[in-house]
PDB file of N, CA and C in Angstrom:
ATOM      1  N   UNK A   1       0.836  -1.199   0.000  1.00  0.00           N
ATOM      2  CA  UNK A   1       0.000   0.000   0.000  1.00  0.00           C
ATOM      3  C   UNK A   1       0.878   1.260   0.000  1.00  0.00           C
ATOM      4  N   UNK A   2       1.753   1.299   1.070  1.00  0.00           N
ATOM      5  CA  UNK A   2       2.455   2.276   1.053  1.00  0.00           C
ATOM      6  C   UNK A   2       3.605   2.768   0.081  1.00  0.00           C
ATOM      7  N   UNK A   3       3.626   1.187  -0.889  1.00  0.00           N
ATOM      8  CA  UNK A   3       4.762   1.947  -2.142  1.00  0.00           C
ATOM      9  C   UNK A   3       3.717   2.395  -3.329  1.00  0.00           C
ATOM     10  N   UNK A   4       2.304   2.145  -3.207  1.00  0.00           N
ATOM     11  CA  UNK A   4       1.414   2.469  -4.045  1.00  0.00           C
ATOM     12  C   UNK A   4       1.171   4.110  -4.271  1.00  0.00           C
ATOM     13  N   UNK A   5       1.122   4.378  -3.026  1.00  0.00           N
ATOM     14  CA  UNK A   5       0.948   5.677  -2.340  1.00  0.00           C
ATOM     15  C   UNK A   5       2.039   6.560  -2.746  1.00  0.00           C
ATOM     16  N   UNK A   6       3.315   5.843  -2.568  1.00  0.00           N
ATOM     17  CA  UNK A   6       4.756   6.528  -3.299  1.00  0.00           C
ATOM     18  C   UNK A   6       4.468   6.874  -4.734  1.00  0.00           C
ATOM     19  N   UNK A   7       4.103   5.801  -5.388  1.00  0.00           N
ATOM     20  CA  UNK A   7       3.977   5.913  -6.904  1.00  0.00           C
ATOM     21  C   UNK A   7       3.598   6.688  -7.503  1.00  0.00           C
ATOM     22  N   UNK A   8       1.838   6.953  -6.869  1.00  0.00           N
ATOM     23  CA  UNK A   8       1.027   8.170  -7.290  1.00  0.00           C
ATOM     24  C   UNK A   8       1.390   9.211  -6.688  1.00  0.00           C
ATOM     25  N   UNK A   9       2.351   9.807  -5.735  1.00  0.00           N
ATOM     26  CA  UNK A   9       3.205  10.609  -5.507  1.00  0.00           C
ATOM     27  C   UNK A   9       4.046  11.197  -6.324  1.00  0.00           C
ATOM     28  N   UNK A  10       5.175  10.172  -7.181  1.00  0.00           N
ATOM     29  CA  UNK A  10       5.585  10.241  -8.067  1.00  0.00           C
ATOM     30  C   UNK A  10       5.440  10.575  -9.133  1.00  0.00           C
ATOM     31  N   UNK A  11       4.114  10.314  -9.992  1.00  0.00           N
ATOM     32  CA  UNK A  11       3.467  10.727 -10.997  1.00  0.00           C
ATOM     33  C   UNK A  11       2.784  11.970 -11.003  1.00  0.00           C
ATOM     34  N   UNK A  12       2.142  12.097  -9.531  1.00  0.00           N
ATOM     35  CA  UNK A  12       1.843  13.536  -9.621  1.00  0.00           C
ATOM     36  C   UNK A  12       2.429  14.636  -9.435  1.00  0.00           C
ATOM     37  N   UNK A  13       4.093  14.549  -9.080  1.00  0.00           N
ATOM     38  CA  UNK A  13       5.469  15.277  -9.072  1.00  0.00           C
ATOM     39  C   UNK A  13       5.622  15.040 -10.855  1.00  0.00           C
ATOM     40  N   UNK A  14       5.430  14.676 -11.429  1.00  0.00           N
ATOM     41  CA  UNK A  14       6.056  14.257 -12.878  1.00  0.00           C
ATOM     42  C   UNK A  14       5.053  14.968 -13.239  1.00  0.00           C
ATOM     43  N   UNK A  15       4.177  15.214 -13.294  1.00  0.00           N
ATOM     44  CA  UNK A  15       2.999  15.762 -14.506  1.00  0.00           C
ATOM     45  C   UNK A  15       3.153  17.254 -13.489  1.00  0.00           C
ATOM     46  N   UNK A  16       3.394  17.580 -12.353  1.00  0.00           N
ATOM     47  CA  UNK A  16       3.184  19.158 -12.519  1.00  0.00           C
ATOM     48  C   UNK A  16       4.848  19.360 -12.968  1.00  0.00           C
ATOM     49  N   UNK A  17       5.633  18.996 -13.328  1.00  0.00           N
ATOM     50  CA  UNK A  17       7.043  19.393 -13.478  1.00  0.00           C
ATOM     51  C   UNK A  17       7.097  19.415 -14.588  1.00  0.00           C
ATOM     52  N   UNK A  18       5.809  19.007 -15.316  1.00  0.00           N
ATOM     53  CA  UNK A  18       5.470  18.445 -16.831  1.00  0.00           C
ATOM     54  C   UNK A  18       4.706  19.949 -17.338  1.00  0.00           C
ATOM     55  N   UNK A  19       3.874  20.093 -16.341  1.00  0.00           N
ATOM     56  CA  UNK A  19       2.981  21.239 -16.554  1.00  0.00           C
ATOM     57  C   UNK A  19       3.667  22.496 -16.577  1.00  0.00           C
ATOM     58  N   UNK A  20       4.996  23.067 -15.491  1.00  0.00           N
ATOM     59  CA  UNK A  20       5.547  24.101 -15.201  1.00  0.00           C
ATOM     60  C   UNK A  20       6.273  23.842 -16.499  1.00  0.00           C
ATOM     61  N   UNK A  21       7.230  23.257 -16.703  1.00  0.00           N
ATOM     62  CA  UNK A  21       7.652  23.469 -18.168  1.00  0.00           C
ATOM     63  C   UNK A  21       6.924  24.017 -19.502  1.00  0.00           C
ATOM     64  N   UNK A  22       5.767  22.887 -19.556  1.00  0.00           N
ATOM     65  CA  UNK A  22       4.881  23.216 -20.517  1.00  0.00           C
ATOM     66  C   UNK A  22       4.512  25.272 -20.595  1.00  0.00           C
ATOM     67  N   UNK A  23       4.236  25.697 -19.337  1.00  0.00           N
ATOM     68  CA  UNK A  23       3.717  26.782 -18.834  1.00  0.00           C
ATOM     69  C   UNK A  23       4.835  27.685 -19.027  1.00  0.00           C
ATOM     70  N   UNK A  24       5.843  27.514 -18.677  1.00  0.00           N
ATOM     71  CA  UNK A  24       7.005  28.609 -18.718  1.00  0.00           C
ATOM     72  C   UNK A  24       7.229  28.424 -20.663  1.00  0.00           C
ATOM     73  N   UNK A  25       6.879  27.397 -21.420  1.00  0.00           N
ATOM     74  CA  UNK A  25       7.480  27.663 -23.115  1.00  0.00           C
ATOM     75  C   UNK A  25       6.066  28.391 -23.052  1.00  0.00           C
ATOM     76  N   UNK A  26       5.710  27.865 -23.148  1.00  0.00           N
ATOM     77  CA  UNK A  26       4.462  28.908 -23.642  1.00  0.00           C
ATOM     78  C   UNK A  26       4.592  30.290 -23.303  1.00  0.00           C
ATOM     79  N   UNK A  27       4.798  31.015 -22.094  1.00  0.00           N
ATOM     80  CA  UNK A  27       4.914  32.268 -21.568  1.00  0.00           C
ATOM     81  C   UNK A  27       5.913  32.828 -22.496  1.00  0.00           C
ATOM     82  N   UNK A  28       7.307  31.698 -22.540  1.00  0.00           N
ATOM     83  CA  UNK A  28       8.284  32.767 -23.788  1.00  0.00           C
ATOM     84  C   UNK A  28       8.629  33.089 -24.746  1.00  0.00           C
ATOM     85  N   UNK A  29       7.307  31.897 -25.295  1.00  0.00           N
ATOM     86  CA  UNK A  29       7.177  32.155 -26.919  1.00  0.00           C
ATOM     87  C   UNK A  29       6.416  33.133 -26.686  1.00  0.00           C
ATOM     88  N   UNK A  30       5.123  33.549 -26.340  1.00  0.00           N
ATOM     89  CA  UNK A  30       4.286  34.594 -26.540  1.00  0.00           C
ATOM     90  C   UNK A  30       4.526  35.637 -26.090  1.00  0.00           C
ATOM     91  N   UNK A  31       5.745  35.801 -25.381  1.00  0.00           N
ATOM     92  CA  UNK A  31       6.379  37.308 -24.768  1.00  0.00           C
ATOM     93  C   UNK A  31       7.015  38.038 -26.039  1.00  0.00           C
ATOM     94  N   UNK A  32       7.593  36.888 -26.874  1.00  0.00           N
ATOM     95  CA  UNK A  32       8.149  37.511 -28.792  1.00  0.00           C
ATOM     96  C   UNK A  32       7.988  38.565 -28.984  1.00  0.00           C
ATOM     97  N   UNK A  33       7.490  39.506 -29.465  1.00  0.00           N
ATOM     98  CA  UNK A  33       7.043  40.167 -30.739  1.00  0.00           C
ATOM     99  C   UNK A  33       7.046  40.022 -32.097  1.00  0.00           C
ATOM    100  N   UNK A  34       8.127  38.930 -32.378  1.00  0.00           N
ATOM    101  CA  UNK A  34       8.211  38.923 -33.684  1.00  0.00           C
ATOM    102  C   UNK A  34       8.572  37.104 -33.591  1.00  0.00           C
ATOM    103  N   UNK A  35       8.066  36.418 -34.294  1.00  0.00           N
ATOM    104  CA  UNK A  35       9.077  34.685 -34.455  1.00  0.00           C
ATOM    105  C   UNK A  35       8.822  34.413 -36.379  1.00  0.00           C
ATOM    106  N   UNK A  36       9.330  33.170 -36.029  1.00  0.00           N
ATOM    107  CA  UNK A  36       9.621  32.873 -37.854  1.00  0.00           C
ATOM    108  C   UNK A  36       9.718  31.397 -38.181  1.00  0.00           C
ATOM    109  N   UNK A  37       9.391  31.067 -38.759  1.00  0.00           N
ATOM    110  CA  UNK A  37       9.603  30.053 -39.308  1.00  0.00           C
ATOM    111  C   UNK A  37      10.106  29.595 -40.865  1.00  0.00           C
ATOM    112  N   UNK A  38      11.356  28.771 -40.537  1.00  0.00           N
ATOM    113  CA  UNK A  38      11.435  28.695 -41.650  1.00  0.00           C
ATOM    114  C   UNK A  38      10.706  27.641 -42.805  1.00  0.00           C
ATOM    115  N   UNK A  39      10.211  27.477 -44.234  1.00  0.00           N
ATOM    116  CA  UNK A  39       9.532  26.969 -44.566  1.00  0.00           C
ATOM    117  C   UNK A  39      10.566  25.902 -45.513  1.00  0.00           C
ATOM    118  N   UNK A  40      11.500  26.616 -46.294  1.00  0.00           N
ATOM    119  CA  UNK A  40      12.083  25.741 -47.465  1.00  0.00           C
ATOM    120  C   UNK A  40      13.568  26.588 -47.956  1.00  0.00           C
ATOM    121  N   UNK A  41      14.184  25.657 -48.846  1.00  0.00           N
ATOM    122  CA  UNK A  41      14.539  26.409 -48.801  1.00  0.00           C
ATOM    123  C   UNK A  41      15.525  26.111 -50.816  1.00  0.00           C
ATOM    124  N   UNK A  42      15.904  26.743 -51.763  1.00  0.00           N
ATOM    125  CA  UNK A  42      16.199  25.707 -52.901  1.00  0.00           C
ATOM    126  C   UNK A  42      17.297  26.269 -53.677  1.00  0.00           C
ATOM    127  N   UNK A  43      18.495  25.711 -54.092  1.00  0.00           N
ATOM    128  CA  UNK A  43      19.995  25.958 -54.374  1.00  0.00           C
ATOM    129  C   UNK A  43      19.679  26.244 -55.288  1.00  0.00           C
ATOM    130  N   UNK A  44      20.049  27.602 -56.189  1.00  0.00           N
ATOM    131  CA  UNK A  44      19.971  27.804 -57.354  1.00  0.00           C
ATOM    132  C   UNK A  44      21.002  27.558 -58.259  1.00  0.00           C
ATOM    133  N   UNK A  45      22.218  26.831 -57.644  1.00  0.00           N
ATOM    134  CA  UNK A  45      23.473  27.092 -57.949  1.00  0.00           C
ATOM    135  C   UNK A  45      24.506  28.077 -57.143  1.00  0.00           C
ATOM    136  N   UNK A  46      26.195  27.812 -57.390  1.00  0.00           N
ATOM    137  CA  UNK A  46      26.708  28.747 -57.148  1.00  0.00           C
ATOM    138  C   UNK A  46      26.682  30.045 -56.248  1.00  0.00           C
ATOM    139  N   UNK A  47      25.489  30.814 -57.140  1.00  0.00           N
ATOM    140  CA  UNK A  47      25.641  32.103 -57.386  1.00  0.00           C
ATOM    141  C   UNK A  47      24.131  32.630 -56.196  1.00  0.00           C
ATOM    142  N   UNK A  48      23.204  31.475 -56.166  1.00  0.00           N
ATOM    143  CA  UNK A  48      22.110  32.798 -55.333  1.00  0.00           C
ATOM    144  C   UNK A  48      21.229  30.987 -54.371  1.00  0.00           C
ATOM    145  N   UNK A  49      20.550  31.404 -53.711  1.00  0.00           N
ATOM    146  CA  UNK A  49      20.000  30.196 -53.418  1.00  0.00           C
ATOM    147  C   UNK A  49      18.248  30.883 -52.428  1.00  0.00           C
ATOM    148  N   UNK A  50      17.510  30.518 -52.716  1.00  0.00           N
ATOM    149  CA  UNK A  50      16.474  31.070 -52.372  1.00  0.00           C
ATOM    150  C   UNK A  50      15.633  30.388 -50.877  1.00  0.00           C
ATOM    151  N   UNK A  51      15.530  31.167 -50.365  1.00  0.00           N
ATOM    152  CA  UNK A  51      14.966  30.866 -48.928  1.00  0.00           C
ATOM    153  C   UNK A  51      12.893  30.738 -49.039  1.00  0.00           C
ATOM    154  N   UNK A  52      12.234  30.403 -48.138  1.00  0.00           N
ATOM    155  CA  UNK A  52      11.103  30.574 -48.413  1.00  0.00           C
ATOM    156  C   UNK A  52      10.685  30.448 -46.811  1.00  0.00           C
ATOM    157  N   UNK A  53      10.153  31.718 -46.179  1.00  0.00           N
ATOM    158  CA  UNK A  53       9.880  31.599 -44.541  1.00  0.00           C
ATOM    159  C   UNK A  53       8.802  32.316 -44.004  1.00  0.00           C
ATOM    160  N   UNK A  54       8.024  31.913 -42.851  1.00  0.00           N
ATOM    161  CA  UNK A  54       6.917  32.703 -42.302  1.00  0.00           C
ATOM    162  C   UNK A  54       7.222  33.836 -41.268  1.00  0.00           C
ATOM    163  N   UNK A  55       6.731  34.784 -41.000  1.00  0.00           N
ATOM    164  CA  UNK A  55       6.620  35.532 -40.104  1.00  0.00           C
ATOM    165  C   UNK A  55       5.728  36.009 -39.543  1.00  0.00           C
ATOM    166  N   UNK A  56       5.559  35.633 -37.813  1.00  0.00           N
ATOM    167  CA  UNK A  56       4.281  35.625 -37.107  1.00  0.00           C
ATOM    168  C   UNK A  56       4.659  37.154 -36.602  1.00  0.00           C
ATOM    169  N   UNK A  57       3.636  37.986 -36.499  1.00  0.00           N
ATOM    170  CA  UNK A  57       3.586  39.224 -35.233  1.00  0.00           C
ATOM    171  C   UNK A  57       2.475  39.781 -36.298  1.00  0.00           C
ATOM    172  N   UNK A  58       2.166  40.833 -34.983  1.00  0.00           N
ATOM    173  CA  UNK A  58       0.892  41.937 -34.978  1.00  0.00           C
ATOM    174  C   UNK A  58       0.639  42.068 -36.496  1.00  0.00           C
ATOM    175  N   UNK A  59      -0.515  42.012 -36.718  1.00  0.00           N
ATOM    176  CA  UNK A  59      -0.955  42.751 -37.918  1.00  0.00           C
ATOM    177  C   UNK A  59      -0.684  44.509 -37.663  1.00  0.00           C
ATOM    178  N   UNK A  60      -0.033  44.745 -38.859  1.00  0.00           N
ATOM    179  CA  UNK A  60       0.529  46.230 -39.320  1.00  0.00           C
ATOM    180  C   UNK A  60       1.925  46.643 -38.893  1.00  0.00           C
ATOM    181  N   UNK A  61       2.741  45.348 -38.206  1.00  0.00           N
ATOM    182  CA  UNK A  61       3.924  45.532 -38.043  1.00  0.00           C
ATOM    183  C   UNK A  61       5.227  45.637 -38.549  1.00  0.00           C
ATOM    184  N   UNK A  62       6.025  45.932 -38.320  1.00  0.00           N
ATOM    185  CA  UNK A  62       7.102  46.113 -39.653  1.00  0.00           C
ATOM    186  C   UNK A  62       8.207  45.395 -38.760  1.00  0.00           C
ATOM    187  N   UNK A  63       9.483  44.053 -39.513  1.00  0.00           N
ATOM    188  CA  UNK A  63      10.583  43.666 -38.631  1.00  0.00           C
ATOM    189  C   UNK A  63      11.589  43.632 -40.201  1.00  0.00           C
ATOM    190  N   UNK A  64      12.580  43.448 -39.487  1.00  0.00           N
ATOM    191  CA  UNK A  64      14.013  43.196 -40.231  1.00  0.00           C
ATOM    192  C   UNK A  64      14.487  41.539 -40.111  1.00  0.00           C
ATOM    193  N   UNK A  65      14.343  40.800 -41.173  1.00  0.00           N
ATOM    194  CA  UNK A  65      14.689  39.761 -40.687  1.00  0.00           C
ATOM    195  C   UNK A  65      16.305  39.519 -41.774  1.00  0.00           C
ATOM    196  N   UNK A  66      16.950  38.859 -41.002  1.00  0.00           N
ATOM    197  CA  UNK A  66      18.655  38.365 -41.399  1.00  0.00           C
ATOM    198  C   UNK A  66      18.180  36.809 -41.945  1.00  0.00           C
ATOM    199  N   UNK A  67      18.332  36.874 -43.499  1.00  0.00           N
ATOM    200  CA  UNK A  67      18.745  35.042 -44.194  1.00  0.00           C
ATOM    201  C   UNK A  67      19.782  34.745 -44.606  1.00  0.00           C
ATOM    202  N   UNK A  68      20.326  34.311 -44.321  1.00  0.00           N
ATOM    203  CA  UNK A  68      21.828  33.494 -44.637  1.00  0.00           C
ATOM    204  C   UNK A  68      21.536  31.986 -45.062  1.00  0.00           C
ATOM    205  N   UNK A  69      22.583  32.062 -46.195  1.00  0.00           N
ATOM    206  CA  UNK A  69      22.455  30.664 -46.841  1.00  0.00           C
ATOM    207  C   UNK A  69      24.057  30.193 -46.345  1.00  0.00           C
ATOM    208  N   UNK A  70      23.958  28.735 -45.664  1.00  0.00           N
ATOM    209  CA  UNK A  70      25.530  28.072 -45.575  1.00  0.00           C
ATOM    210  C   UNK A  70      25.600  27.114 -46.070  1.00  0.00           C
ATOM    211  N   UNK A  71      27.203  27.015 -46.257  1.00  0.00           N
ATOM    212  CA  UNK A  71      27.856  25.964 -46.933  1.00  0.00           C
ATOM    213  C   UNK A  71      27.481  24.392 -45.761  1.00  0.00           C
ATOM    214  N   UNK A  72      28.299  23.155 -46.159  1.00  0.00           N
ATOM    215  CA  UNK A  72      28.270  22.472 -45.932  1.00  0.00           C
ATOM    216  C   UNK A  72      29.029  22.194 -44.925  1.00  0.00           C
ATOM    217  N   UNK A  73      29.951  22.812 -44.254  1.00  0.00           N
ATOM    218  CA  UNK A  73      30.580  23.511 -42.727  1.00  0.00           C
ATOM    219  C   UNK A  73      30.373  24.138 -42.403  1.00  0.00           C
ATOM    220  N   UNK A  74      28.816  24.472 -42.132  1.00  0.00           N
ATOM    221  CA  UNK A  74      28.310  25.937 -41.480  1.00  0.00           C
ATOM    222  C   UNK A  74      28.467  26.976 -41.894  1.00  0.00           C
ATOM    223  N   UNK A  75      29.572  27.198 -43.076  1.00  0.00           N
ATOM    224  CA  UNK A  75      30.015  28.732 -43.079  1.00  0.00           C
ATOM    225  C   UNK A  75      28.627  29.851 -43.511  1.00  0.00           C
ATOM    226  N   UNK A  76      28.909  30.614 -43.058  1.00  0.00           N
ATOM    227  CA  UNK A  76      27.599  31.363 -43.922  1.00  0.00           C
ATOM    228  C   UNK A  76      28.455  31.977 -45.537  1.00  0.00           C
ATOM    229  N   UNK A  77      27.434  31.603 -46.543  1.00  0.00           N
ATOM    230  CA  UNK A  77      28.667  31.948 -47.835  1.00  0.00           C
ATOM    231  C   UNK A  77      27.254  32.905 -48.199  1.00  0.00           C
ATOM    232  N   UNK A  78      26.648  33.116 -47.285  1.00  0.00           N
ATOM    233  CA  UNK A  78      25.124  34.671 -48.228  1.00  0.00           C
ATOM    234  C   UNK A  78      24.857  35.138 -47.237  1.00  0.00           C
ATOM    235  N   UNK A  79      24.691  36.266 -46.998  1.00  0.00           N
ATOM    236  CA  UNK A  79      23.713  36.977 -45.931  1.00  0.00           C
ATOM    237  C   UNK A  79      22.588  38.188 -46.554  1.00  0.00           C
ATOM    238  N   UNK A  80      21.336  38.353 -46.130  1.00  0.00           N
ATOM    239  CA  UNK A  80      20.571  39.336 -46.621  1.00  0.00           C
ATOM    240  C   UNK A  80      19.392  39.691 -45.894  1.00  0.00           C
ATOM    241  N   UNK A  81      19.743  41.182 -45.194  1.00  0.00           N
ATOM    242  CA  UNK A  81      18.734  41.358 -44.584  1.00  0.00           C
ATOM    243  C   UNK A  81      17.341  42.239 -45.515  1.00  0.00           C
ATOM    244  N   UNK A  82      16.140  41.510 -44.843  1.00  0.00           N
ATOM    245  CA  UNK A  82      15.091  41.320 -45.561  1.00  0.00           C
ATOM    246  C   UNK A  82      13.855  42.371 -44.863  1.00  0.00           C
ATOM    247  N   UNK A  83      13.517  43.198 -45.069  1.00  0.00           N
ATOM    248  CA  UNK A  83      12.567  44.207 -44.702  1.00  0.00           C
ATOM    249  C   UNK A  83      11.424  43.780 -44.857  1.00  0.00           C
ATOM    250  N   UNK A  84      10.451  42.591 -43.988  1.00  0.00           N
ATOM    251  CA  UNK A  84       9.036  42.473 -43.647  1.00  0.00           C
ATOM    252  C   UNK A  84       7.802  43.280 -43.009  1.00  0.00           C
ATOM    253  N   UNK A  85       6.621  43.068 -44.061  1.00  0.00           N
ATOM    254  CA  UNK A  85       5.068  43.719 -43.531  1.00  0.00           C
ATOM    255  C   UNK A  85       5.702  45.284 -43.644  1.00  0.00           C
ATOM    256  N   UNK A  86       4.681  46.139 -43.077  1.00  0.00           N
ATOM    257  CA  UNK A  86       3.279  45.311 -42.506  1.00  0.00           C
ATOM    258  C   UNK A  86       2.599  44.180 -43.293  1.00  0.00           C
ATOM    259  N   UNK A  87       1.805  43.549 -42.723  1.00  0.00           N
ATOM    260  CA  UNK A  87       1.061  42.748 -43.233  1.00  0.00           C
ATOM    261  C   UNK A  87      -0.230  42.396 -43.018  1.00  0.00           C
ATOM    262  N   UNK A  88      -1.550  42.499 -43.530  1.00  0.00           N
ATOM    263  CA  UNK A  88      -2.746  42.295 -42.773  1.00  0.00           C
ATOM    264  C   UNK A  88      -3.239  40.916 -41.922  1.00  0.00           C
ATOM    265  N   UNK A  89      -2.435  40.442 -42.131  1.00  0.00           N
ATOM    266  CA  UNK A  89      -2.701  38.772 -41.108  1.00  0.00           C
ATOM    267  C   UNK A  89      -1.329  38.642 -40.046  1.00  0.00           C
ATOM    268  N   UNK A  90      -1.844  37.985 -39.428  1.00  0.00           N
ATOM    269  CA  UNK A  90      -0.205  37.434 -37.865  1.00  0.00           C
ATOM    270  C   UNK A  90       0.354  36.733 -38.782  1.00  0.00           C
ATOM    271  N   UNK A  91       0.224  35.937 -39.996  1.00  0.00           N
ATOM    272  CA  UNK A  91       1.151  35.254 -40.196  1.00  0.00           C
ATOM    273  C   UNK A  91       1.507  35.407 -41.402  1.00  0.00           C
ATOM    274  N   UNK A  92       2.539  36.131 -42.147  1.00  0.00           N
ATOM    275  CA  UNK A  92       3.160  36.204 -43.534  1.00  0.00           C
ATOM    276  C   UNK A  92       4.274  35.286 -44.465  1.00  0.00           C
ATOM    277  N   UNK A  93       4.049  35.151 -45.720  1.00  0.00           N
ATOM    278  CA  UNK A  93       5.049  34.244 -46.267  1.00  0.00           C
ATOM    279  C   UNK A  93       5.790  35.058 -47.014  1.00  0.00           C
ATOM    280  N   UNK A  94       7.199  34.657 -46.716  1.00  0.00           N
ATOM    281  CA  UNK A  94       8.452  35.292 -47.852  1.00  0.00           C
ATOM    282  C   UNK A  94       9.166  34.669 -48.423  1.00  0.00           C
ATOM    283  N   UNK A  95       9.151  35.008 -49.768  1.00  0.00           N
ATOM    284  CA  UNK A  95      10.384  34.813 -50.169  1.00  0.00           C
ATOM    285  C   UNK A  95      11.320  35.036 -51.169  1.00  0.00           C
ATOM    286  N   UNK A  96      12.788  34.681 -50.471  1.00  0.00           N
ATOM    287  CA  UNK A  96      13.784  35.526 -51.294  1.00  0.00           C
ATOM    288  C   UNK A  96      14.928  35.234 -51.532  1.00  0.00           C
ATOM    289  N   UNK A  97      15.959  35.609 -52.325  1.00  0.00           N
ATOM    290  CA  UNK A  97      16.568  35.084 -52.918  1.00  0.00           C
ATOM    291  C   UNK A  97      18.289  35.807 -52.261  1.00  0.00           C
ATOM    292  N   UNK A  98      18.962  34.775 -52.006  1.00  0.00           N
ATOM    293  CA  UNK A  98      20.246  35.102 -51.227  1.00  0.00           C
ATOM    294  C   UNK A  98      21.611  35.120 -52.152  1.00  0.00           C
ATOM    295  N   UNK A  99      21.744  36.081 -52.281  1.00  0.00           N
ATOM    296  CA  UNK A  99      23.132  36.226 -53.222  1.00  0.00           C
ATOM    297  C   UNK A  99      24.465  35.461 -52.540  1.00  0.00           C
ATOM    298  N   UNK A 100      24.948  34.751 -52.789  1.00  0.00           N
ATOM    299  CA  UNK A 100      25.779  33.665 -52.446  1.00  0.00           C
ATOM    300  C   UNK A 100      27.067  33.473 -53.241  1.00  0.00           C
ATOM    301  N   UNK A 101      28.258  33.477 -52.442  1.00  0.00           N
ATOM    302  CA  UNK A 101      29.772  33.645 -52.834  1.00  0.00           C
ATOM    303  C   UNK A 101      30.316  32.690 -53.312  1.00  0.00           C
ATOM    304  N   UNK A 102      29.610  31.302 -52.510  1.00  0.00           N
ATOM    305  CA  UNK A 102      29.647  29.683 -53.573  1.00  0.00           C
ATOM    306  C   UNK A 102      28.804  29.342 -52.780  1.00  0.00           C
ATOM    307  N   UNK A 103      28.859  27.939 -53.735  1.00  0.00           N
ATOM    308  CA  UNK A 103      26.904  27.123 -53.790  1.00  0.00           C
ATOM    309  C   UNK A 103      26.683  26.579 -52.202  1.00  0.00           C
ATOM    310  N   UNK A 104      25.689  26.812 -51.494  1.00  0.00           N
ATOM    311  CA  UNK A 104      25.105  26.650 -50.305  1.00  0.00           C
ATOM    312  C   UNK A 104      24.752  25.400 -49.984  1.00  0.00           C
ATOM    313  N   UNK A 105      24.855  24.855 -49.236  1.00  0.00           N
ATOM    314  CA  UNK A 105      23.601  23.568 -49.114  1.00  0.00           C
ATOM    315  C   UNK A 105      22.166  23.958 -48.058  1.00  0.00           C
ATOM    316  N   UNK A 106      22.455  24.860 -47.471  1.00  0.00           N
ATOM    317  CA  UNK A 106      20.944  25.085 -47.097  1.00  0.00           C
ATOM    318  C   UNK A 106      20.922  26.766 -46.735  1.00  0.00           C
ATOM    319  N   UNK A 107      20.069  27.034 -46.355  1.00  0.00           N
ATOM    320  CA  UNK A 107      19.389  28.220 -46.528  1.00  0.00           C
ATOM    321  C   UNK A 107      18.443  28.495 -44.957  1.00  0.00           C
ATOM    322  N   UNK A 108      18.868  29.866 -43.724  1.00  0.00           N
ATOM    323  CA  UNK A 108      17.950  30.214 -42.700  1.00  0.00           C
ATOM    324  C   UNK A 108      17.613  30.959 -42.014  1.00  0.00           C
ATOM    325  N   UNK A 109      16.481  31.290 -41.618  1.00  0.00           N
ATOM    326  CA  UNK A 109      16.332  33.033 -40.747  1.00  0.00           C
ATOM    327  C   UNK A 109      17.565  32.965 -39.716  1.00  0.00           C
ATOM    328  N   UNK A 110      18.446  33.935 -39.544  1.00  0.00           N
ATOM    329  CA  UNK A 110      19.105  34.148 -38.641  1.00  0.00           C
ATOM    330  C   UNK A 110      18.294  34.664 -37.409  1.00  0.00           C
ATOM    331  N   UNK A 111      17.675  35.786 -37.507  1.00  0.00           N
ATOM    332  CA  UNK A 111      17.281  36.979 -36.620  1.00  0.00           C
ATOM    333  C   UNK A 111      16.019  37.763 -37.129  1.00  0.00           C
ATOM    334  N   UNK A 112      14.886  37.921 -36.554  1.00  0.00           N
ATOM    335  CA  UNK A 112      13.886  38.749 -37.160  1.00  0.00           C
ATOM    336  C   UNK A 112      13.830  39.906 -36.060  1.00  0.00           C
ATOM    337  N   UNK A 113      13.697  41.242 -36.348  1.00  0.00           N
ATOM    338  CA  UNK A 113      13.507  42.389 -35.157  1.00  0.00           C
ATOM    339  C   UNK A 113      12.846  43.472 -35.508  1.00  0.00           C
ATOM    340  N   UNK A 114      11.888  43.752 -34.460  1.00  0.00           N
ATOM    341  CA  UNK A 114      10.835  44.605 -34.742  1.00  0.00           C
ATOM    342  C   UNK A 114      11.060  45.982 -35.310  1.00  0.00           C
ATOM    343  N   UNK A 115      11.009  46.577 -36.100  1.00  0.00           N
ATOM    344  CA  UNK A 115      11.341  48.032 -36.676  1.00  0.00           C
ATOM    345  C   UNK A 115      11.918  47.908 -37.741  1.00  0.00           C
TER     346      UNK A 115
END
């Protein structure tokens, strides 16, 4: 009985430690102002490689977001900051094309910031 008693002790220490976590992401995603997602992203070659990404915040807001395309050791071989919205919905699609010093293998929002 009494290790029964432990158990459901246990579990109900596990699900609020479950819950405070849950509770604190939530609080610091929605403290944002601005988040992003990236959607895709496709090598044009060489020379440019094109990104394709969302951006959540306020309808009528304006952010700066940073895309960089890197090589296949991380390097960043593109960078381009990208002037988003306003936009009439929370959630906008972009996309754009990253001038690139040699050919990328992938393509990603660095940084999005309000103004």
């Amino acid at each position: 009985a009494r290790a029964q008693r432990l158990g459901r002790v246990g579990i109900g220490l596990l699900a609020l430690v479950g819950l405070a976590v849950a509770l604190w992401v939530a609080v610091a995603f929605a403290d944002q102002p601005v988040r992003w997602d990236d959607v895709g992203y496709r090598v044009d070659g060489p020379a440019s490689t094109q990104i394709t990404f969302d951006v959540i915040m306020d309808p009528g807001t304006t952010a700066t977001c940073r895309v960089q395309a890197l090589s296949s050791s991380y390097a960043q071989v593109g960078v381009l900051d990208v002037a988003v919205g306003p936009a009439d919905t929370r959630t906008s699609r972009y996309v754009e094309t990253i001038p690139t010093a040699e050919e990328a293998v992938t393509a990603i929002v660095d940084t999005c910031t309000i103004g």
